[in-house]
N, C-alpha and C. Protein backbone atom coordinates (compact mmCIF):
# COMPACT_ATOMS: atom_id res chain seq x y z
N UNK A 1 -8.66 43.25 9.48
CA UNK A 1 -9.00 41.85 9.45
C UNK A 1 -7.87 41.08 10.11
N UNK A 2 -8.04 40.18 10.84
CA UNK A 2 -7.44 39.23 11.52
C UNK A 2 -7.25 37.69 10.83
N UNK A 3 -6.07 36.96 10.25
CA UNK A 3 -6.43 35.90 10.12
C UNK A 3 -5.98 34.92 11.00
N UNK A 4 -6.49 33.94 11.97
CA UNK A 4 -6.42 33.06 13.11
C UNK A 4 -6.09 31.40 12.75
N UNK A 5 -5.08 31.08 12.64
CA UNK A 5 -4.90 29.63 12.90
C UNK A 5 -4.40 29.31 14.44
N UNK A 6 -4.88 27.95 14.60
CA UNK A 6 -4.14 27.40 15.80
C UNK A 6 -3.91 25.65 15.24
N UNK A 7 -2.47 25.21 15.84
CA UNK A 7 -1.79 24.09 15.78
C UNK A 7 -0.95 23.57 16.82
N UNK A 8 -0.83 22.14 16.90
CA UNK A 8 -0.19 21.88 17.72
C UNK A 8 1.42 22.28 17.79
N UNK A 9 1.75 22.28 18.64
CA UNK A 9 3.47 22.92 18.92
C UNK A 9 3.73 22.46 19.42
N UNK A 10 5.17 22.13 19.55
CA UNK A 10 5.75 21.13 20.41
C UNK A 10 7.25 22.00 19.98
N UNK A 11 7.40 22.94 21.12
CA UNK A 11 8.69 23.92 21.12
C UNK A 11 9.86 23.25 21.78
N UNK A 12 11.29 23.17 21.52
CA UNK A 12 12.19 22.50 21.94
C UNK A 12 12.32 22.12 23.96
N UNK A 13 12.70 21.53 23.37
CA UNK A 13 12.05 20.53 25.51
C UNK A 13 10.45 20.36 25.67
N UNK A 14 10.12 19.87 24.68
CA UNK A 14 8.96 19.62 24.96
C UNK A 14 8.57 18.22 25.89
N UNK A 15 7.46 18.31 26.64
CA UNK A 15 7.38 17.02 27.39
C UNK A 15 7.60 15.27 26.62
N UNK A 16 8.40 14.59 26.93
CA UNK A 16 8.86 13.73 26.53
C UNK A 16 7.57 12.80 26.21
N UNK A 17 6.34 12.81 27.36
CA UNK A 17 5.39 12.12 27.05
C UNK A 17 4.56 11.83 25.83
N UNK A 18 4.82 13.00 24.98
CA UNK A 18 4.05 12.90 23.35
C UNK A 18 5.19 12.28 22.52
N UNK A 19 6.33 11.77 22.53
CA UNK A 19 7.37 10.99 22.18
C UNK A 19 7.11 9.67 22.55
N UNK A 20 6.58 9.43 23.39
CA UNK A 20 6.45 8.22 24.29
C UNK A 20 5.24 7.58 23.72
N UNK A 21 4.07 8.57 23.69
CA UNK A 21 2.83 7.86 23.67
C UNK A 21 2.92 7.80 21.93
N UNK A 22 3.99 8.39 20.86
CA UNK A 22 3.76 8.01 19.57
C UNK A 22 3.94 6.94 19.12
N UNK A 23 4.35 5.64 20.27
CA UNK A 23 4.54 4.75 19.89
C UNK A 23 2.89 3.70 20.18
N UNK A 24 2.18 4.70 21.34
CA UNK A 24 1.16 3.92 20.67
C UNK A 24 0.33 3.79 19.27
N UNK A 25 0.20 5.27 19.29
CA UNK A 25 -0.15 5.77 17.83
C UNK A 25 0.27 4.52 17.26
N UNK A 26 1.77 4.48 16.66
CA UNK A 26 1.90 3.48 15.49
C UNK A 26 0.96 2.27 15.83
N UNK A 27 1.28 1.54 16.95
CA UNK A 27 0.81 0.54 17.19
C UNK A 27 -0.66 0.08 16.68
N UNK A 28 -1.34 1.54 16.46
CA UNK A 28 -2.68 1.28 16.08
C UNK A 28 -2.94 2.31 14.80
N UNK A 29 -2.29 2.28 14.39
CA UNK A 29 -1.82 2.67 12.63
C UNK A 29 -2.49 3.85 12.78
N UNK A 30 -1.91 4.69 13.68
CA UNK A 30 -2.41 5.73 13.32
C UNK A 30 -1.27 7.06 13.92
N UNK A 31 0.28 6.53 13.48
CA UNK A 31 1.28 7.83 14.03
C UNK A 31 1.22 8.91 12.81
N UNK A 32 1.97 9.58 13.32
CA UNK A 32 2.27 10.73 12.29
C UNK A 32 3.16 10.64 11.20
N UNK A 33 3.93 9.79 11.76
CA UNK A 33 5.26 9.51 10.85
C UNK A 33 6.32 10.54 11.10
N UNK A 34 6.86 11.71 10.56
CA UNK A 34 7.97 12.02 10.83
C UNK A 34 7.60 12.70 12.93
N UNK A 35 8.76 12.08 13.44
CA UNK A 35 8.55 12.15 15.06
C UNK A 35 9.84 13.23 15.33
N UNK A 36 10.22 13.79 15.98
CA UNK A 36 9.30 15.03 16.33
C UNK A 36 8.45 16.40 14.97
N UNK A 37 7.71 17.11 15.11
CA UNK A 37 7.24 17.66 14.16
C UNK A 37 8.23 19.03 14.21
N UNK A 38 8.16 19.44 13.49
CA UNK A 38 8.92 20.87 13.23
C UNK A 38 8.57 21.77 14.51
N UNK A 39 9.69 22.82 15.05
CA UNK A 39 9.57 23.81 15.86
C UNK A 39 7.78 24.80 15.45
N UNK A 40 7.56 25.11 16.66
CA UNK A 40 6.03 25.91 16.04
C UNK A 40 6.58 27.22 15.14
N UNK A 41 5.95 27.61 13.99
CA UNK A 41 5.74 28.28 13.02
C UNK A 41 4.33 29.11 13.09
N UNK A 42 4.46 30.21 11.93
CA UNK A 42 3.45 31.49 11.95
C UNK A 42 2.62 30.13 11.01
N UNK A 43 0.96 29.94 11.27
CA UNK A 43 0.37 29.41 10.19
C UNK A 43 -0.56 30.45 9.50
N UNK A 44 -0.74 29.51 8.72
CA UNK A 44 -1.52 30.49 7.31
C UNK A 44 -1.38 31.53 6.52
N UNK A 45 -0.01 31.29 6.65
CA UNK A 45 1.03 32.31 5.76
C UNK A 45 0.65 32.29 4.09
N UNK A 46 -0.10 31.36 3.58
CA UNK A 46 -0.56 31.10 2.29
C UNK A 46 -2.13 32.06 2.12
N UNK A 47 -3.00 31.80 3.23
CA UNK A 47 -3.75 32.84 3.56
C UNK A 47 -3.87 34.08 3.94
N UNK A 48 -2.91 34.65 4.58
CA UNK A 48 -2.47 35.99 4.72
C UNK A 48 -1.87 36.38 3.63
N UNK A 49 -1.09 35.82 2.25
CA UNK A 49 -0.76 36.17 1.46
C UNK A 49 -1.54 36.21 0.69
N UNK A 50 -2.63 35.80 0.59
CA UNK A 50 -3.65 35.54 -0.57
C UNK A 50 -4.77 36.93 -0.23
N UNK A 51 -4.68 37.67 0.79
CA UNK A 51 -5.22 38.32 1.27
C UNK A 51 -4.90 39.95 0.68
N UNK A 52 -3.41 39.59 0.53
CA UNK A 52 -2.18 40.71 0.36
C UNK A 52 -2.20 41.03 -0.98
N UNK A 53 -2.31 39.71 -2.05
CA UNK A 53 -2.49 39.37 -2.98
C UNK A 53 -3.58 40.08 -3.66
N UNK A 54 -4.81 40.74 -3.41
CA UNK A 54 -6.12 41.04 -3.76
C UNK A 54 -5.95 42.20 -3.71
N UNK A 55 -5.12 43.05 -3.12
CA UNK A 55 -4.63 44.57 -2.88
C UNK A 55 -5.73 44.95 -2.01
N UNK A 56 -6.30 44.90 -1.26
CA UNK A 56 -7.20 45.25 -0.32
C UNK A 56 -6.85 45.05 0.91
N UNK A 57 -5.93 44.46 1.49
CA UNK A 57 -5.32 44.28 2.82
C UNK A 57 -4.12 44.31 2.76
N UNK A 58 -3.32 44.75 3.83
CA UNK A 58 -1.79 44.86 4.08
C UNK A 58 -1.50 44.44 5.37
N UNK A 59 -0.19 43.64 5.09
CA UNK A 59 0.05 42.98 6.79
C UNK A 59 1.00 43.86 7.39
N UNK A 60 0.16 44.05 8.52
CA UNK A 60 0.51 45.15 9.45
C UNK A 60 1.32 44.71 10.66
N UNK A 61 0.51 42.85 11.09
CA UNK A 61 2.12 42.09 11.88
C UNK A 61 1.70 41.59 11.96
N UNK A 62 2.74 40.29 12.29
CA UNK A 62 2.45 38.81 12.04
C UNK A 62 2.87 38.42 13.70
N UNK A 63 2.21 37.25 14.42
CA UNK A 63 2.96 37.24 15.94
C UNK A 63 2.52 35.37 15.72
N UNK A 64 3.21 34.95 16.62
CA UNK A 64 3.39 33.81 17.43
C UNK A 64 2.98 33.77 18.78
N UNK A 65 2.43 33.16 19.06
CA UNK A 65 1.87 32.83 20.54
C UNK A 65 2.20 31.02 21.06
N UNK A 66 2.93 30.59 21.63
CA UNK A 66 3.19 29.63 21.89
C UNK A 66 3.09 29.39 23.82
N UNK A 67 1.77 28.65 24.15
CA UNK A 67 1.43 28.34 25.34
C UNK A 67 1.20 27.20 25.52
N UNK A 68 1.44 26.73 27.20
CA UNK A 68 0.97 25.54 27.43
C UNK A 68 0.02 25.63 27.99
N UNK A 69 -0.41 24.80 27.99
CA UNK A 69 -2.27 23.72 28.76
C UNK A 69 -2.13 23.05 29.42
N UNK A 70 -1.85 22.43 30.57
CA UNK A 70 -1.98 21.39 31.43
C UNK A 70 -3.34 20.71 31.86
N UNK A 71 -3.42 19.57 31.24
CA UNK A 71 -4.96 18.72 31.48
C UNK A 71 -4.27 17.54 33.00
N UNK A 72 -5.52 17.05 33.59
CA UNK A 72 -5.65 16.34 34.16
C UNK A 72 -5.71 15.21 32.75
N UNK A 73 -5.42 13.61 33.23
CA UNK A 73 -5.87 12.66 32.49
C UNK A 73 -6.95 12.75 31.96
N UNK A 74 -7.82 12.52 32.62
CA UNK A 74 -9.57 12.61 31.54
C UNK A 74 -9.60 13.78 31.07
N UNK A 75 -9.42 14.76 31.45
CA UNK A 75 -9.45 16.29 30.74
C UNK A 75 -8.93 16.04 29.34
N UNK A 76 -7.66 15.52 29.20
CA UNK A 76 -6.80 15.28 28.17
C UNK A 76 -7.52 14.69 27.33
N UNK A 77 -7.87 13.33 27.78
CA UNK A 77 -9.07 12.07 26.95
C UNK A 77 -10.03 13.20 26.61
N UNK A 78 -10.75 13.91 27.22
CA UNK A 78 -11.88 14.94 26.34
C UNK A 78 -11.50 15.63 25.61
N UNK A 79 -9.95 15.98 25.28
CA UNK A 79 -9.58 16.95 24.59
C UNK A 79 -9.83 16.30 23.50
N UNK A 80 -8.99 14.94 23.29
CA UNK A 80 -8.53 14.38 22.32
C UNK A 80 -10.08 13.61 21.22
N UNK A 81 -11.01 13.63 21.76
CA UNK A 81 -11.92 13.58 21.78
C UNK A 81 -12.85 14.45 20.98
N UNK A 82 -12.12 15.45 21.03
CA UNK A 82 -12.65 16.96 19.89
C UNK A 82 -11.96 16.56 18.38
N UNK A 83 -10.54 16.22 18.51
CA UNK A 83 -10.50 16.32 17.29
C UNK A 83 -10.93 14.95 15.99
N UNK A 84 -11.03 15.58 15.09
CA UNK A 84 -11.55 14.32 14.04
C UNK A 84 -10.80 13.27 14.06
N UNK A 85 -9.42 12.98 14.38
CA UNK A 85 -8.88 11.96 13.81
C UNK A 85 -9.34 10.68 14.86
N UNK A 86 -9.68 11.13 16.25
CA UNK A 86 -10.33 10.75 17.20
C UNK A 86 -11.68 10.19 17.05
N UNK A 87 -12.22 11.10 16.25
CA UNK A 87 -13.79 10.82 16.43
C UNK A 87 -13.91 9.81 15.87
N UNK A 88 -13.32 10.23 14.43
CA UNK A 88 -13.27 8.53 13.36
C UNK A 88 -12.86 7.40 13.62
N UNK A 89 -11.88 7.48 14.77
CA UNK A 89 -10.91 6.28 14.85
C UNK A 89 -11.79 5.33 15.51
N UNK A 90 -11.82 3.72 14.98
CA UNK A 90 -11.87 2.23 15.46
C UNK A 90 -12.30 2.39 16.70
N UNK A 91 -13.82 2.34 17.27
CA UNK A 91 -13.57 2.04 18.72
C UNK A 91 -12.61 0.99 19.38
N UNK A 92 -11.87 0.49 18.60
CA UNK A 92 -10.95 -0.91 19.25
C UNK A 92 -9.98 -0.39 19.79
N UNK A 93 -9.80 0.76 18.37
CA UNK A 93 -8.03 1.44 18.65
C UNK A 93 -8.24 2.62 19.72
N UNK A 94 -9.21 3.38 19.32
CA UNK A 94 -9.15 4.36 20.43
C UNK A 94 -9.42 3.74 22.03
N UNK A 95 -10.47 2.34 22.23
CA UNK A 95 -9.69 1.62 23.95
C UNK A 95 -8.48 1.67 23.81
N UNK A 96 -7.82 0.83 22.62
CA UNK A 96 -6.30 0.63 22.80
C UNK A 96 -5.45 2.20 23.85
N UNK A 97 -5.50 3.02 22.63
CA UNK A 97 -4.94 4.49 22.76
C UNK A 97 -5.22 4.71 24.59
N UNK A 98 -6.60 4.71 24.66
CA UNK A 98 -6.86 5.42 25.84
C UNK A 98 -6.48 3.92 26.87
N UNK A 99 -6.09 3.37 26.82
CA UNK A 99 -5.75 2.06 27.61
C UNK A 99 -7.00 0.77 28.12
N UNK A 100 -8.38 1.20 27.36
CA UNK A 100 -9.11 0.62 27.61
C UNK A 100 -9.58 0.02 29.18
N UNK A 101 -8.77 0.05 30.07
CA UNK A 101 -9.58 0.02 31.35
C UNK A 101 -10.21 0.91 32.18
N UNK A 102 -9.78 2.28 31.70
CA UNK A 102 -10.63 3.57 32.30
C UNK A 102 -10.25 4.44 31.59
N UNK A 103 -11.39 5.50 31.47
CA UNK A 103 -11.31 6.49 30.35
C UNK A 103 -9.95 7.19 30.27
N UNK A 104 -9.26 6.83 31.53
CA UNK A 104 -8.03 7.87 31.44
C UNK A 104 -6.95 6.75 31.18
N UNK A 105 -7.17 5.55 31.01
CA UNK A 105 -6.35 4.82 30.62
C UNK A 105 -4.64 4.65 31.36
N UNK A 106 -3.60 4.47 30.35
CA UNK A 106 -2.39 3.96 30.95
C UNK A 106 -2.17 5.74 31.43
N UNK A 107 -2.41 6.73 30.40
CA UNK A 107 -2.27 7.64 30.22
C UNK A 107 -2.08 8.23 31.90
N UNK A 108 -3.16 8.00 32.63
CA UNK A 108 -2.72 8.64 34.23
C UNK A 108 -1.73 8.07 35.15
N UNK A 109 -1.24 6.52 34.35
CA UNK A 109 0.00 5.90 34.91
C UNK A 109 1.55 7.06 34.77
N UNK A 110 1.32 7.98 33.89
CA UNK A 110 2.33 8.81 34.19
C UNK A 110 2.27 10.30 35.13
N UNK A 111 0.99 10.21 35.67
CA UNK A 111 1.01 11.14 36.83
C UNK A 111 -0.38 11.85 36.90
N UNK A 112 -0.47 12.65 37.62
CA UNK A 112 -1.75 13.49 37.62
C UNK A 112 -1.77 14.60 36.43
N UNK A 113 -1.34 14.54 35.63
CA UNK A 113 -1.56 15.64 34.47
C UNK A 113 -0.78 15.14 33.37
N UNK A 114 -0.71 15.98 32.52
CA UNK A 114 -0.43 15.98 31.07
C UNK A 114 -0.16 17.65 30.39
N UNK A 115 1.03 17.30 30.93
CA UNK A 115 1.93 19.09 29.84
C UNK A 115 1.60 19.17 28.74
N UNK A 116 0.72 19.84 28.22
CA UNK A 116 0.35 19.57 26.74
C UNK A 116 0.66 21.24 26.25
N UNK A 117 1.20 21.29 25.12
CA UNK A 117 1.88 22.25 24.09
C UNK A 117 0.88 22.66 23.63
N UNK A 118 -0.25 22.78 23.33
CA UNK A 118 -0.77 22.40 21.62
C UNK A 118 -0.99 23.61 20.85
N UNK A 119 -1.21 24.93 21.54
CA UNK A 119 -1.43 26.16 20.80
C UNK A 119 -0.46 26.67 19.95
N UNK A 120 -0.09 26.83 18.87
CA UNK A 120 0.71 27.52 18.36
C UNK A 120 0.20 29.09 17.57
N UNK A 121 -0.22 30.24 18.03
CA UNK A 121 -1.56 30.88 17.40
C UNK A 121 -0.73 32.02 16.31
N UNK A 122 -1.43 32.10 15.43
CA UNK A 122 -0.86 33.68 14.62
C UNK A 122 -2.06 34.53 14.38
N UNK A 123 -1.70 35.95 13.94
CA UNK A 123 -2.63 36.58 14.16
C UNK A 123 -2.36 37.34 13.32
């Protein structure tokens, strides 16, 4: 048996741009609060133990996978777009976020792409 999480990562030198854009976040009450987040970590270490726990499975290895993604601007906007905190959010705030004059917003004012971290996988 395999157990699979994935999370965002943001491994040391990470692109400065998710530093940058957390200040829109606040702006529209919706940051994370502690800025930067912890180095990426093994997840579901509470689940693999609970697994271990039942005497029916034994962990045989634990790995890290830490890759990047590079989106175009709108690519990015569709990403962000998947997750819930997105879906729910204020159509006011999410124009805000996305810059409200085009789907790709201020967001393509910093170039043709977006270095994005976000996988952190264990297995």
């Amino acid at each position: 048996m395999a157990i699979f999480g994935a999370k965002h990562a943001f491994p040391e030198g990470f692109d400065p741009f998710f530093t940058d854009i957390q200040t829109v976040y606040d702006e529209i009450g919706a940051g994370v609060g502690s800025w930067p987040p912890p180095p990426p970590q093994l997840t579901n270490t509470a689940l693999m133990n609970e697994a271990v726990d039942s005497g029916h499975f034994r962990i045989v290895d634990r790995r890290l996978h830490v890759w990047p993604v590079t989106y175009d601007a709108d690519g990015y906007i569709r990403l962000l777009d998947t997750f819930a905190n997105h879906i729910v959010m204020e159509p006011s705030k999410r124009a805000h976020l996305y810059g409200g004059q085009s789907p790709a917003g201020w967001w393509a004012l910093r170039g043709s792409s977006v270095p994005y971290s976000p996988l952190s996988m264990a297995a």
